[in-house]
Protein backbone atom coordinates (compact mmCIF):
# COMPACT_ATOMS: atom_id res chain seq x y z
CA UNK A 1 -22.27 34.35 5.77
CA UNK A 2 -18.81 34.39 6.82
CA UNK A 3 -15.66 33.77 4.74
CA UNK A 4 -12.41 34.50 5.04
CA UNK A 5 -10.10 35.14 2.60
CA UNK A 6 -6.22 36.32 2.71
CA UNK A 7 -5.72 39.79 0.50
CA UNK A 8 -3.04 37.80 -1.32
CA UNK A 9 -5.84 34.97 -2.48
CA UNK A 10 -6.89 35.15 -6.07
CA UNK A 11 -10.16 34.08 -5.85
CA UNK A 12 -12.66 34.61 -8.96
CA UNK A 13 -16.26 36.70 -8.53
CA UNK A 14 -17.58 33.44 -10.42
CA UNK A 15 -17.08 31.16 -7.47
CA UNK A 16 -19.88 29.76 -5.64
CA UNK A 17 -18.60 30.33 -2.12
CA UNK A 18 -20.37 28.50 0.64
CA UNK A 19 -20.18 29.76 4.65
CA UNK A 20 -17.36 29.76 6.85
CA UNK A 21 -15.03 29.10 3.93
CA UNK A 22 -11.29 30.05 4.60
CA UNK A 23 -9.14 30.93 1.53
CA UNK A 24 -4.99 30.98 2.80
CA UNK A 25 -2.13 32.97 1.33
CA UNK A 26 -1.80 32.56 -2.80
CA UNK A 27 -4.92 30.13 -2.93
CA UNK A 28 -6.48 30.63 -6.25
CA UNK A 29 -9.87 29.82 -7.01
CA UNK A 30 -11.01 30.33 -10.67
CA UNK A 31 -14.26 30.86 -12.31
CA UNK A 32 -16.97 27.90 -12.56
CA UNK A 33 -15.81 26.57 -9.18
CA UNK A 34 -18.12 25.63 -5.93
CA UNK A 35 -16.88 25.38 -2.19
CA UNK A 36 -18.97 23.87 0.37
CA UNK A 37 -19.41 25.07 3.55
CA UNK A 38 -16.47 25.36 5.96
CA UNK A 39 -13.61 23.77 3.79
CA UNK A 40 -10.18 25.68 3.78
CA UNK A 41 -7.82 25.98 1.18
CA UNK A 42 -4.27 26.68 2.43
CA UNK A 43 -2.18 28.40 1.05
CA UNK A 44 -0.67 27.86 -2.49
CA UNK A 45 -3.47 25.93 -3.07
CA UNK A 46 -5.29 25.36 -6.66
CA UNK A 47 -8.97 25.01 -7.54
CA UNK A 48 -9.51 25.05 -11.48
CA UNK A 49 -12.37 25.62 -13.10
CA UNK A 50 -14.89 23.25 -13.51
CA UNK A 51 -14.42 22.17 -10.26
CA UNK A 52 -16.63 21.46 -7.06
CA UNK A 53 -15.66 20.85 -3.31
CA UNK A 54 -17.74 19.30 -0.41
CA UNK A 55 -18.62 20.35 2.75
CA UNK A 56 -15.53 20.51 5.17
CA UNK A 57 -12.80 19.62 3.28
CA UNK A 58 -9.29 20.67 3.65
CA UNK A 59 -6.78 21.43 0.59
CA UNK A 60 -3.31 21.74 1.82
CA UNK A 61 -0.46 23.34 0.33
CA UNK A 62 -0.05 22.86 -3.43
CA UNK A 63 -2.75 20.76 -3.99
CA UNK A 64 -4.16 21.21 -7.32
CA UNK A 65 -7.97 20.21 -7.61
CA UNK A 66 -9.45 20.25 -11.54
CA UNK A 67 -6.55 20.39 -13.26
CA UNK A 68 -6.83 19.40 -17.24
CA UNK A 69 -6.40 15.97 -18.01
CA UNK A 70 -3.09 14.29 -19.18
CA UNK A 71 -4.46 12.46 -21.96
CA UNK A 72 -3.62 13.26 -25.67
CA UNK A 73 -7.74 13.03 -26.52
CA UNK A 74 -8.67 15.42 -24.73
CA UNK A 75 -10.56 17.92 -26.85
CA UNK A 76 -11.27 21.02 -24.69
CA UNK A 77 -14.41 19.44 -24.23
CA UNK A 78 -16.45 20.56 -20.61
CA UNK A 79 -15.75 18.14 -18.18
CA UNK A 80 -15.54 18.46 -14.18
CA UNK A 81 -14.23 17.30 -10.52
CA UNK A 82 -17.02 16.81 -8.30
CA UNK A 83 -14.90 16.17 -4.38
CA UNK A 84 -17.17 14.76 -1.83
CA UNK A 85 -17.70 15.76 1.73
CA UNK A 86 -14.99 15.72 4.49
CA UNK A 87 -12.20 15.20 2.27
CA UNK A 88 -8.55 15.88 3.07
CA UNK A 89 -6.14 16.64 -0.09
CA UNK A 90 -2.68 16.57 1.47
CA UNK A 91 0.12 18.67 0.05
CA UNK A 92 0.91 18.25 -3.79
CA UNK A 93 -1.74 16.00 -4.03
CA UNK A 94 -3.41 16.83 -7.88
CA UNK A 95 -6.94 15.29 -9.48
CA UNK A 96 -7.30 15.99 -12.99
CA UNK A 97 -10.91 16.51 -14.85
CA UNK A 98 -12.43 14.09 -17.06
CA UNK A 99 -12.55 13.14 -20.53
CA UNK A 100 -15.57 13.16 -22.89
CA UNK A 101 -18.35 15.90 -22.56
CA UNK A 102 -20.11 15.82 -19.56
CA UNK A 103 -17.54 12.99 -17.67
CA UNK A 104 -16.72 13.70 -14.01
CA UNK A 105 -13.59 12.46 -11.95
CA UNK A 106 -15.18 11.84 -8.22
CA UNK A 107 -14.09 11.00 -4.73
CA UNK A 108 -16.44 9.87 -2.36
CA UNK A 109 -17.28 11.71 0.88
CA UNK A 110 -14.52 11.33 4.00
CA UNK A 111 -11.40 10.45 1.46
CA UNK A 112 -7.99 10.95 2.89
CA UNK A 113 -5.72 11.76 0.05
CA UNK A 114 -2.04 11.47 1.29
CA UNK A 115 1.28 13.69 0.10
CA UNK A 116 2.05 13.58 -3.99
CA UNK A 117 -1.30 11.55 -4.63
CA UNK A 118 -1.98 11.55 -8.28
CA UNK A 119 -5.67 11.38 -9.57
CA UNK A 120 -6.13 10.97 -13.54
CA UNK A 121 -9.35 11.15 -15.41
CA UNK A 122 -12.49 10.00 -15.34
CA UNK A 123 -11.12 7.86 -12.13
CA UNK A 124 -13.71 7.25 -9.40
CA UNK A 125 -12.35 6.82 -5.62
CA UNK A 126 -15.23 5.69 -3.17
CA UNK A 127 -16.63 6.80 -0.03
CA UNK A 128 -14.39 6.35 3.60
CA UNK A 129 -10.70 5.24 1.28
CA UNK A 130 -7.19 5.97 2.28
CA UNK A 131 -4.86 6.78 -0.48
CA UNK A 132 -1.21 7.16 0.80
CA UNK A 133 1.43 8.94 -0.41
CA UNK A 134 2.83 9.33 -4.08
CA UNK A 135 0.60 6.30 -5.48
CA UNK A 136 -0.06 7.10 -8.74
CA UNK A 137 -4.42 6.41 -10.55
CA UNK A 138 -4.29 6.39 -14.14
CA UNK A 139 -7.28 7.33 -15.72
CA UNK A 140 -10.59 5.35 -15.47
CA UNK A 141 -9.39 3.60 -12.07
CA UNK A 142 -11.97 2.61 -9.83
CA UNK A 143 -11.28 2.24 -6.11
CA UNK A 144 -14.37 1.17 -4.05
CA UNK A 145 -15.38 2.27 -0.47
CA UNK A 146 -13.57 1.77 2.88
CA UNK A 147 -10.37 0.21 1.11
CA UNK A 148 -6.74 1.93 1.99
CA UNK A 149 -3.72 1.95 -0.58
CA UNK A 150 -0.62 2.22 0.53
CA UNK A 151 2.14 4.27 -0.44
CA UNK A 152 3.61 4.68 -4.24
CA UNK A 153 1.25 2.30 -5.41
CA UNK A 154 1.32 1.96 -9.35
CA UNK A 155 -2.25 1.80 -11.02
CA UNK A 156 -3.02 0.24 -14.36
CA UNK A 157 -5.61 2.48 -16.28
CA UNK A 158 -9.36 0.67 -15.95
CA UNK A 159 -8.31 -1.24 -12.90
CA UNK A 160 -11.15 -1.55 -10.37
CA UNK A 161 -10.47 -2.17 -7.11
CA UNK A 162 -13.30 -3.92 -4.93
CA UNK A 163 -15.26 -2.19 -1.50
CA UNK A 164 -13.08 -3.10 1.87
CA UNK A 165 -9.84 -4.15 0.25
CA UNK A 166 -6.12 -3.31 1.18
CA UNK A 167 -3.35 -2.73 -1.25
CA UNK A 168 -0.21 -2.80 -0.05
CA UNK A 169 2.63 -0.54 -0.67
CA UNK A 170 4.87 0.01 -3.82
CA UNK A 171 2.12 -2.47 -5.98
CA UNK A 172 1.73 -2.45 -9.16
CA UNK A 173 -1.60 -3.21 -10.23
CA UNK A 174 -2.35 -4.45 -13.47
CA UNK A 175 -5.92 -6.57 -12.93
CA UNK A 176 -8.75 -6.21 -10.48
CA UNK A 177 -8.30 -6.71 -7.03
CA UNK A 178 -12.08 -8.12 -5.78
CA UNK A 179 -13.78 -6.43 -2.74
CA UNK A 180 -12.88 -8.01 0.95
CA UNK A 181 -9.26 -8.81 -0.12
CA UNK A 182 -6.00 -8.07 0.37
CA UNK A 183 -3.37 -7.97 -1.72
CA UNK A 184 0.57 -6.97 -2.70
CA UNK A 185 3.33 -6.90 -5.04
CA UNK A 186 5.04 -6.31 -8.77
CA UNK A 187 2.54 -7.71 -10.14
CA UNK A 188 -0.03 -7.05 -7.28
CA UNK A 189 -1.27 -10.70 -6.36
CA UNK A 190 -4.51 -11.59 -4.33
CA UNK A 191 -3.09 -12.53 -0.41
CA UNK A 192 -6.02 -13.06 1.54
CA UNK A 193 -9.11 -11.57 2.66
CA UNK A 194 -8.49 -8.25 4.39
CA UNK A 195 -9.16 -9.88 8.04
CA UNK A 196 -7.87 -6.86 10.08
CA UNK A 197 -9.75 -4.47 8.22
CA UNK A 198 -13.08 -5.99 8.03
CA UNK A 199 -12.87 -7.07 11.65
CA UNK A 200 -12.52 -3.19 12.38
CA UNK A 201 -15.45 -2.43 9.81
CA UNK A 202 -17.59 -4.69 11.89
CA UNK A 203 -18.12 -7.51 10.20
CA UNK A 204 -18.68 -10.75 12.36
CA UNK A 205 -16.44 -13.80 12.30
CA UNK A 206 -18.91 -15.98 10.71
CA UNK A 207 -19.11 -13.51 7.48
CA UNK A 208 -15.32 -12.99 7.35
CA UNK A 209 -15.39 -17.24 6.92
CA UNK A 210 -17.72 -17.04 4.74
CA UNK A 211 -16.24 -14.71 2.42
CA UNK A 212 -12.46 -16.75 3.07
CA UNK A 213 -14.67 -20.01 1.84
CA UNK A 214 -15.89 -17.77 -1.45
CA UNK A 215 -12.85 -17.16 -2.26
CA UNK A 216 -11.53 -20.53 -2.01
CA UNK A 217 -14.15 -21.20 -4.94
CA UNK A 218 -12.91 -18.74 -6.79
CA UNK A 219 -9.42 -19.50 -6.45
CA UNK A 220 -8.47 -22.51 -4.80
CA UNK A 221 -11.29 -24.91 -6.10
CA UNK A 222 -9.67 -25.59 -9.43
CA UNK A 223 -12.49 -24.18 -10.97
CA UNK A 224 -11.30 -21.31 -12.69
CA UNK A 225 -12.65 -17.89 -11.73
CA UNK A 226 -15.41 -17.96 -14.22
CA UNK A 227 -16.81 -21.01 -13.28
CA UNK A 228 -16.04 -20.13 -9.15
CA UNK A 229 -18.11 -16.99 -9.59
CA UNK A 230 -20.80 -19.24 -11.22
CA UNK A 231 -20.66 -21.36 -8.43
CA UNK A 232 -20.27 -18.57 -5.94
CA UNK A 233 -23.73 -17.30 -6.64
CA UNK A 234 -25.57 -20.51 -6.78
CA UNK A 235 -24.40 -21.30 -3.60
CA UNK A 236 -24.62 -17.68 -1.85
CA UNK A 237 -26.49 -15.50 -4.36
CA UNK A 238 -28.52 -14.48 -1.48
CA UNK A 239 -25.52 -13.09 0.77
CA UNK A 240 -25.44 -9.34 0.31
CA UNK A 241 -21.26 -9.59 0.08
CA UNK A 242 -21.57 -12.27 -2.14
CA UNK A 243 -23.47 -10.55 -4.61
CA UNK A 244 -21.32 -7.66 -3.99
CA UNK A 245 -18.57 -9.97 -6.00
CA UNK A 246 -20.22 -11.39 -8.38
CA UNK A 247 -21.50 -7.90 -9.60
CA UNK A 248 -17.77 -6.72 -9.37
CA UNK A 249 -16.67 -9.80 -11.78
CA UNK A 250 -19.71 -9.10 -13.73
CA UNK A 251 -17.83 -5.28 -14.25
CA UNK A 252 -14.60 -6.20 -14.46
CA UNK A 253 -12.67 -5.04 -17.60
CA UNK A 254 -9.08 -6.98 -16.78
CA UNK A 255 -9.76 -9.46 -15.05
CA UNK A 256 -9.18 -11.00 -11.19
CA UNK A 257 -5.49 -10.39 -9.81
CA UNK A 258 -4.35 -13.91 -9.61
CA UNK A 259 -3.51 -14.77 -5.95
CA UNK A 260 -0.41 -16.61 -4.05
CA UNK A 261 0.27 -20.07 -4.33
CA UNK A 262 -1.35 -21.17 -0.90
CA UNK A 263 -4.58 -21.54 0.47
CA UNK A 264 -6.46 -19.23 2.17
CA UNK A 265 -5.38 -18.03 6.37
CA UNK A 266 -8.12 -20.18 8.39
CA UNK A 267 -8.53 -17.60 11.13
């Protein structure tokens, strides 16, 4: 096993240290802490207790991982940040542990956590999601796999945001945004489905019209939401995305962002 670790780290003999790890100048690493194989912390950077890193991940300067939580019922109570594999931290970036015993703030493997990046309690970022710079996650956000957020982005605490969506920059997000979609604004507002992004993802052209005609039900049919999600999954309940959003509006504590007033791009 080979790690390397700069005389002026403070690193605690109660870390689990995996192989290969490198440990820059003024790094600290406290007790009750577990680093995967091959991840480097540079230097000035923070892993509190509690805490546990992936495989090949990379911490940059003053990025604090595990911090307490910022939230007044907080109790002292043992709580943790689990980090997945692959994930870059960028400088200043800071995710805080969880509330209530045995809670866990995650991010999914191959995150890329951009400059000033604030991550509150109990929040949950998926697998494959770009989070650019100083956006803000108040605790108990959700943000599902292979969607991007763009920078200074304002998050409501309990908002959910669905798999393969885009939120555009200097949002603030007060309700759900649904999986496939993109969306924008003060108050963030439901645009379109995210065509760029899940034409690079893969999917064909005859899924990305499906998923445009679902959300026509849900927003365009006069329906109301409720009753387009009803009608959503009698007509496609056997579409894998489709279920995918009706489980999401199943979950959803604040309800669907409400979109623009047009219909939806035909191409």
């Amino acid at each position: 096993m080979s790690i390397n670790i700069h005389p002026t780290a403070i690193v605690s003999k109660e870390a689990e240290i995996g192989n290969n790890v490198t440990i820059g100048p003024y790094a600290i690493v406290e007790k009750k802490t577990k680093i995967g194989d091959r991840t480097v912390l540079r230097a000035n950077s923070h892993v509190c207790e509690f805490t546990e890193l992936g495989e090949d991940c990379v911490l940059y300067e003053h990025s604090v991982i595990g911090g307490l939580p910022q939230d007044l019922s907080y109790e002292g109570e043992e709580t943790w940040v689990r980090i997945g594999n692959n994930v870059v931290c960028r400088e200043f970036v800071t995710v805080n542990r969880a509330t209530g015993e045995g809670e866990i703030t995650r991010v999914g493997d191959n995150a890329y956590i951009m400059e000033g990046v604030h991550i509150a309690h109990n929040v949950r970022v998926g697998s494959f999601c770009t989070i650019a710079n100083k956006s803000g996650l108040s605790g108990y956000v959700h943000i599902g796999d292979h969607t991007v957020v763009g920078g200074m982005c304002g998050f409501h605490q309990f908002v959910h945001v669905g798999d393969y969506s885009m939120v555009g920059g200097f949002s603030k997000i007060i309700q759900d945004i649904p999986p496939y979609c993109l969306a924008s604004g003060n108050p963030c507002r439901v645009y379109d489905i995210n065509r760029i992004g899940l034409k690079r993802q893969g999917f064909n052209a005859e899924t990305r019209r499906i998923l445009r005609d679902i959300y026509r039900i849900i927003y365009n049919s006069g329906l109301g939401i409720k009753d387009g999600i009803a009608q959503v999954a009698a007509l496609y309940g056997e579409l894998s995305e489709a279920k995918l959003i009706v489980d999401f509006a199943a979950a959803t504590k604040r309800g669907f962002a409400s979109r623009i007033t047009q219909d939806w791009h035909s191409k």
